[in-house]
Each structure stands twice: as C-alpha cells, then as structure tokens.
N, C-alpha and C. Protein backbone atom coordinates (compact mmCIF):
# COMPACT_ATOMS: atom_id res chain seq x y z
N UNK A 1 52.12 8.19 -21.96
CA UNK A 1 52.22 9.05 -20.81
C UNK A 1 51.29 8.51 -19.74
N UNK A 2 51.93 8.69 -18.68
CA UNK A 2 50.98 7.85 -17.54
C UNK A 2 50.22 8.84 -16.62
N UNK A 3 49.28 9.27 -15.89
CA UNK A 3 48.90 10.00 -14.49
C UNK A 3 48.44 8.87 -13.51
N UNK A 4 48.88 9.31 -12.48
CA UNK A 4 48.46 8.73 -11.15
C UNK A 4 47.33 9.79 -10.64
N UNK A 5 46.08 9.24 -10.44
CA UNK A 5 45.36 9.97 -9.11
C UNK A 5 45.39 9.10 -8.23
N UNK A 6 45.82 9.93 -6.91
CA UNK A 6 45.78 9.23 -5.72
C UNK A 6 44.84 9.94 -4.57
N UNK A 7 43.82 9.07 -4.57
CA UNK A 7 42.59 10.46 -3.95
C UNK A 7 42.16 10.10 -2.03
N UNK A 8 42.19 10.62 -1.27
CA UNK A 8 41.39 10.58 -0.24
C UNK A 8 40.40 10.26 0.16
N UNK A 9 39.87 9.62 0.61
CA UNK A 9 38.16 8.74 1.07
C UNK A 9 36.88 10.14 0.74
N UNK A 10 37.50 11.30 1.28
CA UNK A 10 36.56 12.34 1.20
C UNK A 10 36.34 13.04 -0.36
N UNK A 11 37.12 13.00 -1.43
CA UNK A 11 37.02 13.17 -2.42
C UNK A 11 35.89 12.43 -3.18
N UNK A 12 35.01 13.36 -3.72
CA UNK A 12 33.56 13.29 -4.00
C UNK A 12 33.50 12.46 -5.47
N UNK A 13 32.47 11.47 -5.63
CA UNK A 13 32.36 10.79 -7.13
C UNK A 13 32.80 12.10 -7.82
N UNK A 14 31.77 12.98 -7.66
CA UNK A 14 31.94 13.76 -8.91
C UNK A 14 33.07 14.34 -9.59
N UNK A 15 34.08 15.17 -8.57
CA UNK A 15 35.39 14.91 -8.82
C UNK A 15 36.14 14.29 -9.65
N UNK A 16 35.81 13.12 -9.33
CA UNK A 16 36.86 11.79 -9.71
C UNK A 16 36.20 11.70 -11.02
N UNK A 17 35.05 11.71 -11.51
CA UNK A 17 34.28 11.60 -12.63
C UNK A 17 34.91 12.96 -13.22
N UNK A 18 34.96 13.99 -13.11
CA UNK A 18 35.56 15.10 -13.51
C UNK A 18 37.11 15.18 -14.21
N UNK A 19 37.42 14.72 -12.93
CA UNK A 19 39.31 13.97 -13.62
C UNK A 19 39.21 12.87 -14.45
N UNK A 20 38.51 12.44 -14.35
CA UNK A 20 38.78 11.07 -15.34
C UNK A 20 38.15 11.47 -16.90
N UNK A 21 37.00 12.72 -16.74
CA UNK A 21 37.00 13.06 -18.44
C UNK A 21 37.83 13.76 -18.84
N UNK A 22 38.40 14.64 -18.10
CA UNK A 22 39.08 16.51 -18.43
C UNK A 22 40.20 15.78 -18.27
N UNK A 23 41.18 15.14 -17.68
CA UNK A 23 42.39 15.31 -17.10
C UNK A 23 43.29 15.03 -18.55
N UNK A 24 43.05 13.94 -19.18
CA UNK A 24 43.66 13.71 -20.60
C UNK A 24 43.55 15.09 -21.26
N UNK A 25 42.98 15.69 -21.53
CA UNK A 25 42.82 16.91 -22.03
C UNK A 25 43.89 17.85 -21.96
N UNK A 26 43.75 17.84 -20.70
CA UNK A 26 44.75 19.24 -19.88
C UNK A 26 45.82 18.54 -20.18
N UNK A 27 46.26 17.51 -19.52
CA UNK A 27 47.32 17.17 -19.86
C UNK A 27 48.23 17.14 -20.96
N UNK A 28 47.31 16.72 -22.48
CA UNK A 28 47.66 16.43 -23.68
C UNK A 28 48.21 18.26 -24.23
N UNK A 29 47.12 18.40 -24.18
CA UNK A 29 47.12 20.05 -24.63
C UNK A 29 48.22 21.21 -23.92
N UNK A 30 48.60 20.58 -22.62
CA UNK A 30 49.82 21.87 -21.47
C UNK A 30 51.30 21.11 -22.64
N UNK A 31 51.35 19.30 -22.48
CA UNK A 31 52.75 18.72 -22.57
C UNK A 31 52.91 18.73 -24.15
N UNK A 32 51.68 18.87 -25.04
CA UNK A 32 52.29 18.93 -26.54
C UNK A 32 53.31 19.78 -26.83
N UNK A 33 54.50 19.35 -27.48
CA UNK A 33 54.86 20.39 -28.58
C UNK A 33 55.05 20.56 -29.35
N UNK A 34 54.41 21.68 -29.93
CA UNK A 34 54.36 22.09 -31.46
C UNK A 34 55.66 21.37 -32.24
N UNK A 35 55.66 20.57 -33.59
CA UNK A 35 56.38 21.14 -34.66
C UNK A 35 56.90 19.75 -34.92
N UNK A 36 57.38 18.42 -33.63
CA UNK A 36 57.97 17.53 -34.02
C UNK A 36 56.89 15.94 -33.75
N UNK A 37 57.39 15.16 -34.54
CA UNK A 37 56.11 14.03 -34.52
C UNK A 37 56.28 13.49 -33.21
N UNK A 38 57.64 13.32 -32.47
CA UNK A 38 57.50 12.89 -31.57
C UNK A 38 56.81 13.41 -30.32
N UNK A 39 56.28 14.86 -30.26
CA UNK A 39 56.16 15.27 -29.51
C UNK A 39 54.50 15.79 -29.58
N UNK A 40 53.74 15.01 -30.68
CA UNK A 40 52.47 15.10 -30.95
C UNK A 40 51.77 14.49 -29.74
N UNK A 41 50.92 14.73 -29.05
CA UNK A 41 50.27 14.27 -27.72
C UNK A 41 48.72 14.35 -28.14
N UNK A 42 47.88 13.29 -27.87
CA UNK A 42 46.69 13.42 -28.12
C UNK A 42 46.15 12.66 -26.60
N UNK A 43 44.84 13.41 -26.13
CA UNK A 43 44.02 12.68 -24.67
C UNK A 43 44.40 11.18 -24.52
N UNK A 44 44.00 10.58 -26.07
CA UNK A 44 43.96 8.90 -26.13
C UNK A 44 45.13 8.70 -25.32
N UNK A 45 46.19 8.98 -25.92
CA UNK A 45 47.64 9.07 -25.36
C UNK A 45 47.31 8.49 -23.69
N UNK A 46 46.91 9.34 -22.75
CA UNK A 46 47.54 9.89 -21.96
C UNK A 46 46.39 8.22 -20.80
N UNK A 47 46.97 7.92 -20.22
CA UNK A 47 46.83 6.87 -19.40
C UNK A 47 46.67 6.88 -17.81
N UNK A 48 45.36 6.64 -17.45
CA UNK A 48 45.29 7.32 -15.83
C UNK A 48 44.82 6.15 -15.34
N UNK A 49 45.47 6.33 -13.79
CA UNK A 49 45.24 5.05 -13.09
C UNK A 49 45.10 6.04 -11.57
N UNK A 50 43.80 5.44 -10.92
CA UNK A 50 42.82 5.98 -9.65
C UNK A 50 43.52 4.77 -8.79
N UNK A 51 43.87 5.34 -7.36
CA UNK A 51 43.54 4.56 -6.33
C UNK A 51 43.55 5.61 -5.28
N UNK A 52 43.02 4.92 -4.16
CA UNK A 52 42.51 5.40 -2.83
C UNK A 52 43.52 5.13 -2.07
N UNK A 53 43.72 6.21 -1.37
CA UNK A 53 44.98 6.62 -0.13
C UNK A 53 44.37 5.82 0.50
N UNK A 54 45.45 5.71 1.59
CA UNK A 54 45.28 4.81 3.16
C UNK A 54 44.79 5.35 3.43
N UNK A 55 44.03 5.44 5.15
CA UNK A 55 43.38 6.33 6.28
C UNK A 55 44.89 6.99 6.62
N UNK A 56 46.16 6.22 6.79
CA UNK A 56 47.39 6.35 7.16
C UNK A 56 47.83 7.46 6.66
N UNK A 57 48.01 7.77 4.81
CA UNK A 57 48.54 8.40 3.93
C UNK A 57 48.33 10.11 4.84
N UNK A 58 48.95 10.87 4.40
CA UNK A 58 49.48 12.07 4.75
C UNK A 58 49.37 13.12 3.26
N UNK A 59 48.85 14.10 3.46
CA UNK A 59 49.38 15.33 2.30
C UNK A 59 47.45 15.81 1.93
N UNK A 60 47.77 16.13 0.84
CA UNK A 60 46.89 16.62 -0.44
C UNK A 60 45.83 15.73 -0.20
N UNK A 61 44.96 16.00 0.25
CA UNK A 61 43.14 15.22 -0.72
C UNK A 61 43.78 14.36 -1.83
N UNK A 62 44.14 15.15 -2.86
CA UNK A 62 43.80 14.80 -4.28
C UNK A 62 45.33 15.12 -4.98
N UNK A 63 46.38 13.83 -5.49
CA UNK A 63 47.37 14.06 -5.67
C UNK A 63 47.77 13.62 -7.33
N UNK A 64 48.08 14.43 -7.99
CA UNK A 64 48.43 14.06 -9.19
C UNK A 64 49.91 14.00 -9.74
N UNK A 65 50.05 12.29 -10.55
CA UNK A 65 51.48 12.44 -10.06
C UNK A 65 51.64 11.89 -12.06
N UNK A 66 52.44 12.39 -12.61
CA UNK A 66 52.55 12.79 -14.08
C UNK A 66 53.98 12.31 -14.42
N UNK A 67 54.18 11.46 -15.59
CA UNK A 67 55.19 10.81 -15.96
C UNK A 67 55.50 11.05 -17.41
N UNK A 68 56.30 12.01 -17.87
CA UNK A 68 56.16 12.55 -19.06
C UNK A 68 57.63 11.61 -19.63
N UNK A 69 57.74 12.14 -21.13
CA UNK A 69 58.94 11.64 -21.56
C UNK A 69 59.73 13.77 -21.26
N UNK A 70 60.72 13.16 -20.96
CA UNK A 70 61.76 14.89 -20.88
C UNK A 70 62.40 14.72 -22.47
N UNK A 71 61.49 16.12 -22.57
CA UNK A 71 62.17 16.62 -23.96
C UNK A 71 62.49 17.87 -23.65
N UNK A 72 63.38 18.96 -24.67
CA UNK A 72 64.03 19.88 -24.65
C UNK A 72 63.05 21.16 -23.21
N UNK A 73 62.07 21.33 -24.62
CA UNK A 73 61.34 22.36 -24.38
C UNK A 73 60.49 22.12 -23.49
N UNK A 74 60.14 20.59 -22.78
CA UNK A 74 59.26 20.78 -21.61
C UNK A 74 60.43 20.97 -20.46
N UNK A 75 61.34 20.44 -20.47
CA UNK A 75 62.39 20.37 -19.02
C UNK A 75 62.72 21.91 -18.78
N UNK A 76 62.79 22.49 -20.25
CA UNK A 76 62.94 23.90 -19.61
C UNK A 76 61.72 24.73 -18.76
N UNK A 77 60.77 24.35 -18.95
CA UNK A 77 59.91 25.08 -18.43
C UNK A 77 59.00 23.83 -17.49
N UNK A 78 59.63 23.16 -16.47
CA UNK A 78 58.71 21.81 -16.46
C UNK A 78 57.81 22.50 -15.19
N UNK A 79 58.49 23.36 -14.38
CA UNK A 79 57.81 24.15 -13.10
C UNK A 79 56.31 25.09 -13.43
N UNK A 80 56.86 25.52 -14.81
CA UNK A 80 55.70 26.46 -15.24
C UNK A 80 54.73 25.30 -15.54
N UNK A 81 54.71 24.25 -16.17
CA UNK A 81 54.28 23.22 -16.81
C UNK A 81 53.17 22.66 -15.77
N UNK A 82 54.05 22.10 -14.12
CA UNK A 82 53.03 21.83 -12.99
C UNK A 82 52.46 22.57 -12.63
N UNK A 83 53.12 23.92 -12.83
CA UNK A 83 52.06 24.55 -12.02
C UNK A 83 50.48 24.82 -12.61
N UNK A 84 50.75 24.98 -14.31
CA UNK A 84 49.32 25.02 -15.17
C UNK A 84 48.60 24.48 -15.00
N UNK A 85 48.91 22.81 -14.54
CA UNK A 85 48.44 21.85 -14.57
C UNK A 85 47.19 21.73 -13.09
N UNK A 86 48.10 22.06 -12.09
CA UNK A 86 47.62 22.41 -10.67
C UNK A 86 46.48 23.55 -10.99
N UNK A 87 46.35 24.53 -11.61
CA UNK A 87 46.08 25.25 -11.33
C UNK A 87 44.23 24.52 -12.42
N UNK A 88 44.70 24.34 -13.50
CA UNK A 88 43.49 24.02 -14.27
C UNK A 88 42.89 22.77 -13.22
N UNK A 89 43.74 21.79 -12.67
CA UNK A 89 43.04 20.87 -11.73
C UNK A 89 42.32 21.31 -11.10
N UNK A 90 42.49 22.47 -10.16
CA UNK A 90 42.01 22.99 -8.78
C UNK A 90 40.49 23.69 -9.37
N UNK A 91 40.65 24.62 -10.66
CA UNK A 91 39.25 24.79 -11.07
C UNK A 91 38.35 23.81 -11.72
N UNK A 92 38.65 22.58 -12.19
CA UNK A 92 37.87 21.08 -12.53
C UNK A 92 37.39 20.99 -11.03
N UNK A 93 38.39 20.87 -9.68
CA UNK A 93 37.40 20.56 -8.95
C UNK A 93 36.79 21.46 -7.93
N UNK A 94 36.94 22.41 -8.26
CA UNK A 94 35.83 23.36 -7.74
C UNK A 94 34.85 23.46 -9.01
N UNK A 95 35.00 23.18 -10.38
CA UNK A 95 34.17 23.32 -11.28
C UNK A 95 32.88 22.14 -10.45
N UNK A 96 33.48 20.47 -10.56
CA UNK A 96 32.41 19.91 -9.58
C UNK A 96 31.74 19.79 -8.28
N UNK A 97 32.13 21.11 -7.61
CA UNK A 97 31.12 21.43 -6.74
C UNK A 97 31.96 20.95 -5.41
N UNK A 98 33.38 21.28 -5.53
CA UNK A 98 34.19 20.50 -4.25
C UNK A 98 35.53 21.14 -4.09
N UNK A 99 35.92 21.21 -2.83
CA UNK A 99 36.97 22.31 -2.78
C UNK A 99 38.31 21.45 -1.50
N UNK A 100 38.98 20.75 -2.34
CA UNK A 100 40.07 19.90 -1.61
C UNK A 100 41.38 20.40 -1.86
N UNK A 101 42.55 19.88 -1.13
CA UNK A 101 43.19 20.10 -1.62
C UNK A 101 44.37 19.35 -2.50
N UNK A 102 44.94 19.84 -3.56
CA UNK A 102 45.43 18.99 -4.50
C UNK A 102 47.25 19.61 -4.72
N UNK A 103 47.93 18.51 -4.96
CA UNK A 103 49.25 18.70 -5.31
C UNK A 103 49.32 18.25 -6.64
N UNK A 104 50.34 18.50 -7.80
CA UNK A 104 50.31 17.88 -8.74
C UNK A 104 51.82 17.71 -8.92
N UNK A 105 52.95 16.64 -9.37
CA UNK A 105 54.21 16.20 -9.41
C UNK A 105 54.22 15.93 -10.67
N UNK A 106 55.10 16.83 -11.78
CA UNK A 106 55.63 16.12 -12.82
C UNK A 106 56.98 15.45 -12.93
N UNK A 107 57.09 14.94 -13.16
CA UNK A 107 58.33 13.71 -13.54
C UNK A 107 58.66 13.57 -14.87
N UNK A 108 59.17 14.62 -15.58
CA UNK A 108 60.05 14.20 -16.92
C UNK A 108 61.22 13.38 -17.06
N UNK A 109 61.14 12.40 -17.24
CA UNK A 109 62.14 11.47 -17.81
C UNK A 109 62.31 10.73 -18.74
N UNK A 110 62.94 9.99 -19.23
CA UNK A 110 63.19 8.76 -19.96
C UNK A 110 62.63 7.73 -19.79
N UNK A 111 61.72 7.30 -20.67
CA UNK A 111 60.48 6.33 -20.57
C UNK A 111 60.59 5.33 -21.18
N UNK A 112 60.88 3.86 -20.95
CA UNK A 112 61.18 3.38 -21.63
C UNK A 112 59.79 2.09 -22.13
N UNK A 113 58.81 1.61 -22.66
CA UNK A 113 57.32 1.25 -22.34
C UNK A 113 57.03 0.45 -23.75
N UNK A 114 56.52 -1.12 -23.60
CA UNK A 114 56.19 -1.82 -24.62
C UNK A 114 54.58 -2.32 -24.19
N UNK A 115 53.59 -2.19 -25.05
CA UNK A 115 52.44 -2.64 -24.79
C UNK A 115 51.79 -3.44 -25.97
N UNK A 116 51.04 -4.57 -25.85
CA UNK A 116 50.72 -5.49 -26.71
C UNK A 116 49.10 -5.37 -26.32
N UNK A 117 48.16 -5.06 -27.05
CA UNK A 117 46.98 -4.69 -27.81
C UNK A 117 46.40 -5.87 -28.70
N UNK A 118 45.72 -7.35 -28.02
CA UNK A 118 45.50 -8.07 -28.57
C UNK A 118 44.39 -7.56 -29.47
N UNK A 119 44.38 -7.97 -31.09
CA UNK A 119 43.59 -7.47 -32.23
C UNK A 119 41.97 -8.22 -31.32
C-alpha cells in the first residue's frame, strides 16, 4: 500500500515528523479487514513517500493521497473510509502544535507491484 504526502513550504517539521510515525498506523488499522489473509494490513505494510509542493501548486497545505488494493468491503464504504482518515489526520496535526489545511484522496484499485529486497 502506498501514501503520498504532498506538503506545502509552511508545513512545520513537526508535522511531517508526526505523519511519518502515526500515518502507517491509521492507515493499517481504518483499511484492515477482519477475517481474510489477504486483507491482513500491518504499519510495515504501508509505504510513504514526502515531497514538497511547488510555490505554483494550488489546494490543501497538506495532501494525502492513498492507494489501496479495492476489495469488497472497503469499496463499499471507501467515502466513510477517507473521511476517518482526514479526520484522525487533522487531529495528528493539530496534535503537533499546527493547524493547516489537509485533503485526503483514497484510490482503491487494482494494484499490480513486484519488489526485490536484496538479502
């Protein structure tokens, strides 16, 4: 599973230090579901990659953009799903002492992903 943060010049270390411990978390714990192996999700799992908006870029401070595999039971509920997600974000970063604003985009689809892990 992949996240994008895509953050704004004004978005504070601490923040970003904030998302980068918690965000696997939230994430792992909203998209698990119960009962099938494939659908076991652990933090390790979950794969985040930071970059910095243009001066150019337009929107949100702080944009989180989420690439799930679509299974049954998340597609049905994938709206309730962002919005949890948004919502636990927005108190991480007011938890670090900063009050921006943030969008979050899930993307359930069909993932198709080979990675090689030299021993």
């Amino acid at each position: 599973m992949n996240v994008a943060i895509v953050h704004k010049a004004n978005v504070k270390d601490e923040v970003l230090d904030a998302l980068a411990k918690d965000v696997p978390s939230i994430i792992s714990g909203l998209l698990e579901i119960r009962g099938g192996k494939m659908a076991i999700l652990k933090p390790e799992q979950i794969s985040l990659q930071f970059s910095q908006a243009s001066g150019r870029d337009t929107g949100a401070d702080l944009r989180i953009i989420v690439l799930a595999r679509s299974l049954g039971p998340r597609t049905a509920v994938e709206n309730k799903l962002a919005g949890a997600i948004l919502e636990k974000v927005v108190a991480l970063v007011k938890g670090a002492g900063s009050d921006c604003s943030v969008t979050v985009r899930l993307y359930l689809t069909e993932i198709g992903a080979a990675e090689h892990i030299p021993a």
